[in-house]
Protein backbone atom coordinates (compact mmCIF):
# COMPACT_ATOMS: atom_id res chain seq x y z
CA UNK A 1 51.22 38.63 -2.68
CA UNK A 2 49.99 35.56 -0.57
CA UNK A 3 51.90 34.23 2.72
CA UNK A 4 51.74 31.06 3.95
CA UNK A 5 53.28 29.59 6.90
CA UNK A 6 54.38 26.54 8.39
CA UNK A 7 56.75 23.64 7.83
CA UNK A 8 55.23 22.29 4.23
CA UNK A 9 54.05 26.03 3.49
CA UNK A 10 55.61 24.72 -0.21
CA UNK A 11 53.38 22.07 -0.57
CA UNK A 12 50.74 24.52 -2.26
CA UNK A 13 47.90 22.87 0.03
CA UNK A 14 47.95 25.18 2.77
CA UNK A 15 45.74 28.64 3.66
CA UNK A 16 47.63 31.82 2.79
CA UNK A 17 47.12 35.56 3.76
CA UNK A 18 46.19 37.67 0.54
CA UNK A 19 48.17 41.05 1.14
CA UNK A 20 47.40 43.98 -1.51
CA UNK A 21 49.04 47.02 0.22
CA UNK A 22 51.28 48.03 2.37
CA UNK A 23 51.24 50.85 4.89
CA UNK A 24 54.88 51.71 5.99
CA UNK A 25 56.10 53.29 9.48
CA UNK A 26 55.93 56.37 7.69
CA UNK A 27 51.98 56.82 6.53
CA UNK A 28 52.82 55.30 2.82
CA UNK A 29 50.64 53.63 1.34
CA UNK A 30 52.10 50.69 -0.92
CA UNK A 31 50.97 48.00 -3.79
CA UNK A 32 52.23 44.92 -1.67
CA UNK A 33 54.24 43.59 -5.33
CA UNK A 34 56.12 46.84 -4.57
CA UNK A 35 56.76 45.94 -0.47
CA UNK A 36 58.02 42.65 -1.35
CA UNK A 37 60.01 42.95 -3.66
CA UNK A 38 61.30 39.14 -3.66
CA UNK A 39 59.06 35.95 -2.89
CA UNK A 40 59.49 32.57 -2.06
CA UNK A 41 61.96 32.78 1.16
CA UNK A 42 61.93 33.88 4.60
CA UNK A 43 60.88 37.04 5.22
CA UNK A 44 63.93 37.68 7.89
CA UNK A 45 67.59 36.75 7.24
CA UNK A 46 66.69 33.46 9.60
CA UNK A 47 63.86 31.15 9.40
């Protein structure tokens, strides 16, 4: 799972963050394609 940020984040020219697990607030430890289950949106109900 990459994230990328800003304004023309779609643009496919910009830096992302390469995320490959997850640990939750409990001590799991996660495959990030599990985490996220959905991509290309916000990651809160509100940009």
């Amino acid at each position: 799972v990459v994230i990328v940020a800003g304004a023309d984040a779609r643009t496919g020219r910009n830096h992302g963050l390469a995320i490959t697990r997850v640990r939750t607030g409990d001590g799991r430890e996660l495959p990030a394609t599990e985490y996220f289950t959905s991509m290309g949106g916000y990651l809160t109900g509100r940009p």
